[in-house]
Protein backbone atom coordinates (compact mmCIF):
# COMPACT_ATOMS: atom_id res chain seq x y z
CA UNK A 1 8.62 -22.48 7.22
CA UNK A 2 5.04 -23.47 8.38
CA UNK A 3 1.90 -22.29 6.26
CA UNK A 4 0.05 -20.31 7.99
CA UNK A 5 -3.47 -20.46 6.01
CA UNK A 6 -5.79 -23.84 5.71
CA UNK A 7 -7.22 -23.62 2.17
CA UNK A 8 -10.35 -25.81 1.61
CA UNK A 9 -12.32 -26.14 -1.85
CA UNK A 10 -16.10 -25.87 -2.10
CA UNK A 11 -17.80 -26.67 -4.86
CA UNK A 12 -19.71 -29.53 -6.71
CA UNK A 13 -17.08 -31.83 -7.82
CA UNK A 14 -16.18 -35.07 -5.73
CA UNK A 15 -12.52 -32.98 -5.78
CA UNK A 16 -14.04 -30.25 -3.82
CA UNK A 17 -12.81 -30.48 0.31
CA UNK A 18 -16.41 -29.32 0.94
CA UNK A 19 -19.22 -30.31 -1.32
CA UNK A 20 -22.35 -27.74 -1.90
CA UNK A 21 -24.34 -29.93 -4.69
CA UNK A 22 -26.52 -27.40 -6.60
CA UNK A 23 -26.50 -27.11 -10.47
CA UNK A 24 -25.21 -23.48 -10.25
CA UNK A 25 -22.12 -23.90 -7.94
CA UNK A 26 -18.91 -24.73 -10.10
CA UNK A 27 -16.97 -27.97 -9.45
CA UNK A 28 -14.07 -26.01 -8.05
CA UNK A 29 -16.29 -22.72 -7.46
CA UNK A 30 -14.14 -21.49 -3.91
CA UNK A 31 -11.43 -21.21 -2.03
CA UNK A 32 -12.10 -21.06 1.51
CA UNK A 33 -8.99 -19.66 3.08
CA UNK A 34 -8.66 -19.96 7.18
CA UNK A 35 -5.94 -18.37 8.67
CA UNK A 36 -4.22 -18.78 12.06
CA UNK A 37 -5.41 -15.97 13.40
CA UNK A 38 -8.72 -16.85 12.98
CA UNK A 39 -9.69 -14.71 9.91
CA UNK A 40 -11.86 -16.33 7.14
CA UNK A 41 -10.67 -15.23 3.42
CA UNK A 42 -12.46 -16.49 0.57
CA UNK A 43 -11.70 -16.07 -3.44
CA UNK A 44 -13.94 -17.14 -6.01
CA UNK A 45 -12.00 -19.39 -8.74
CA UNK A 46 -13.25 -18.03 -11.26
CA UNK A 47 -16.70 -20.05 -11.28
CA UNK A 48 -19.57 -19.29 -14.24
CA UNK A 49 -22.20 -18.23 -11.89
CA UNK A 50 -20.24 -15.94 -9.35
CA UNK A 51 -19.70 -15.79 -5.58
CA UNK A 52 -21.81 -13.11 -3.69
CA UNK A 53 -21.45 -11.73 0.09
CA UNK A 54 -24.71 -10.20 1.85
CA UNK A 55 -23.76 -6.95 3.29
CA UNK A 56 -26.01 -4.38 4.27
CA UNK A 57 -29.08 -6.31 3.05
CA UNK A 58 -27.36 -6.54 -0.92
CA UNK A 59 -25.71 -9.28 -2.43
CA UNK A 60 -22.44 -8.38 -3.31
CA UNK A 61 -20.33 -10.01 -5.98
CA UNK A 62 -17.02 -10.80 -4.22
CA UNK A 63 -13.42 -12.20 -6.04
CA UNK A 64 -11.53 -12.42 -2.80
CA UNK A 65 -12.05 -10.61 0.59
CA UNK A 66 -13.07 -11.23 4.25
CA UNK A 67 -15.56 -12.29 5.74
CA UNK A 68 -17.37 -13.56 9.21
CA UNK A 69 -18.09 -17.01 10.28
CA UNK A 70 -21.47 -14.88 9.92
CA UNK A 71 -21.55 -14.17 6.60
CA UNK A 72 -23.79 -15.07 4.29
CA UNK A 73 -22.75 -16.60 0.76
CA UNK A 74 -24.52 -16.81 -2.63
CA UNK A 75 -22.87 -19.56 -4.91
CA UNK A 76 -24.42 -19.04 -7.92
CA UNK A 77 -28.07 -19.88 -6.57
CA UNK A 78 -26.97 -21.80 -4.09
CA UNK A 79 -27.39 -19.67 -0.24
CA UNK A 80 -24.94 -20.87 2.36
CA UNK A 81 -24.06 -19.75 6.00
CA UNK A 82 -19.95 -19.48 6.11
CA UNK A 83 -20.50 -21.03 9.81
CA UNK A 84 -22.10 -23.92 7.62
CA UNK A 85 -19.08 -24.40 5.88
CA UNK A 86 -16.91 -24.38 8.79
CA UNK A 87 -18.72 -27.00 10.08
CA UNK A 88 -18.26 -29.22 7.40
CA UNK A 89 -14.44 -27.96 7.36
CA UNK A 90 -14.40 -29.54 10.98
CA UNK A 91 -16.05 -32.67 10.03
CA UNK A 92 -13.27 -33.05 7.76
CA UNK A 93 -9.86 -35.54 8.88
CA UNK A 94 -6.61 -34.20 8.14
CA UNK A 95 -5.47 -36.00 4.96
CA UNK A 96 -3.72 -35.01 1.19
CA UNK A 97 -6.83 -33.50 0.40
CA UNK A 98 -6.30 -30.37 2.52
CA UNK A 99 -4.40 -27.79 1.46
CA UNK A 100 -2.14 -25.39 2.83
CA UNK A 101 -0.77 -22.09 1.52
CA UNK A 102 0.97 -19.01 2.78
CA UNK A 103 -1.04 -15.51 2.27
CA UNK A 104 1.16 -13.96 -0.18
CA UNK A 105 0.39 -17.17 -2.35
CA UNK A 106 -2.93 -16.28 -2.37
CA UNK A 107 -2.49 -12.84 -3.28
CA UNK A 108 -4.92 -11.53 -0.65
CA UNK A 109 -4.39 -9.01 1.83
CA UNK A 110 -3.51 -9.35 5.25
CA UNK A 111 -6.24 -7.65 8.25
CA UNK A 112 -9.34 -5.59 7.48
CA UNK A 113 -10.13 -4.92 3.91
CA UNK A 114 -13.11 -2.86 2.12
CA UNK A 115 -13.92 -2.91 -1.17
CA UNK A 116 -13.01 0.09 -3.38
CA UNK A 117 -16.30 1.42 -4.73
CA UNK A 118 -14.90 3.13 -7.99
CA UNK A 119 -12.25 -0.13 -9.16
CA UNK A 120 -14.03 -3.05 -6.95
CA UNK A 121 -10.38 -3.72 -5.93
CA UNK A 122 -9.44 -4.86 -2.30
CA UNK A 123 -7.82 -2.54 -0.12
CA UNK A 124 -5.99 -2.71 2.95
CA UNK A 125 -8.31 -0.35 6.15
């Protein structure tokens, strides 16, 4: 069976698929999950200084949800446009270094998802 999600790393380290170099992004501080569809998932591995979203004019911290080739990310300090990192996804060549999973791999869910305000757990809309 084929994967159907594209999982790229961000972070600092030379490891990382696509590099943001700023002393508060982890070496491994991202997974930037791209599905066939067209969504954009991303889950933060667990980095020391946090992932954040910008919704509704807040930064939001974020362990895995959706977002919008619009989206704005906090990594750590570091402020990056998701399109940005698509870009540099595309600039990539198809090699080892690019990983592929399936969704249930990930854990994350499938569609629309909102954040549950009381547990800060993912749901399904």
């Amino acid at each position: 069976m084929t994967p159907t999600h594209q999982v790229l790393l961000v972070g600092r380290s030379r490891r990382a698929d696509i590099r943001v170099d700023h002393p508060t992004v982890s070496r491994l501080h991202l997974e930037l999950v791209l599905g066939r569809g067209g969504e954009i998932h991303v889950a933060d591995r667990s980095s020391s200084n946090g992932t954040r979203v910008r919704k509704g004019g807040t930064w939001r911290t974020v362990t895995a949800g959706m977002v919008s080739r619009d989206s704005r990310l906090r990594l750590g300090d570091a402020r990056v446009a998701v399109s940005d990192l698509l870009r540099r996804a595309e600039a990539l060549s198809p090699g080892p270094s690019r990983r592929t999973r399936r969704k249930s791999e990930l854990g994350l869910p499938s569609g629309r998802v909102r954040r549950d305000p009381e547990t800060g757990e993912l749901i399904r809309c």
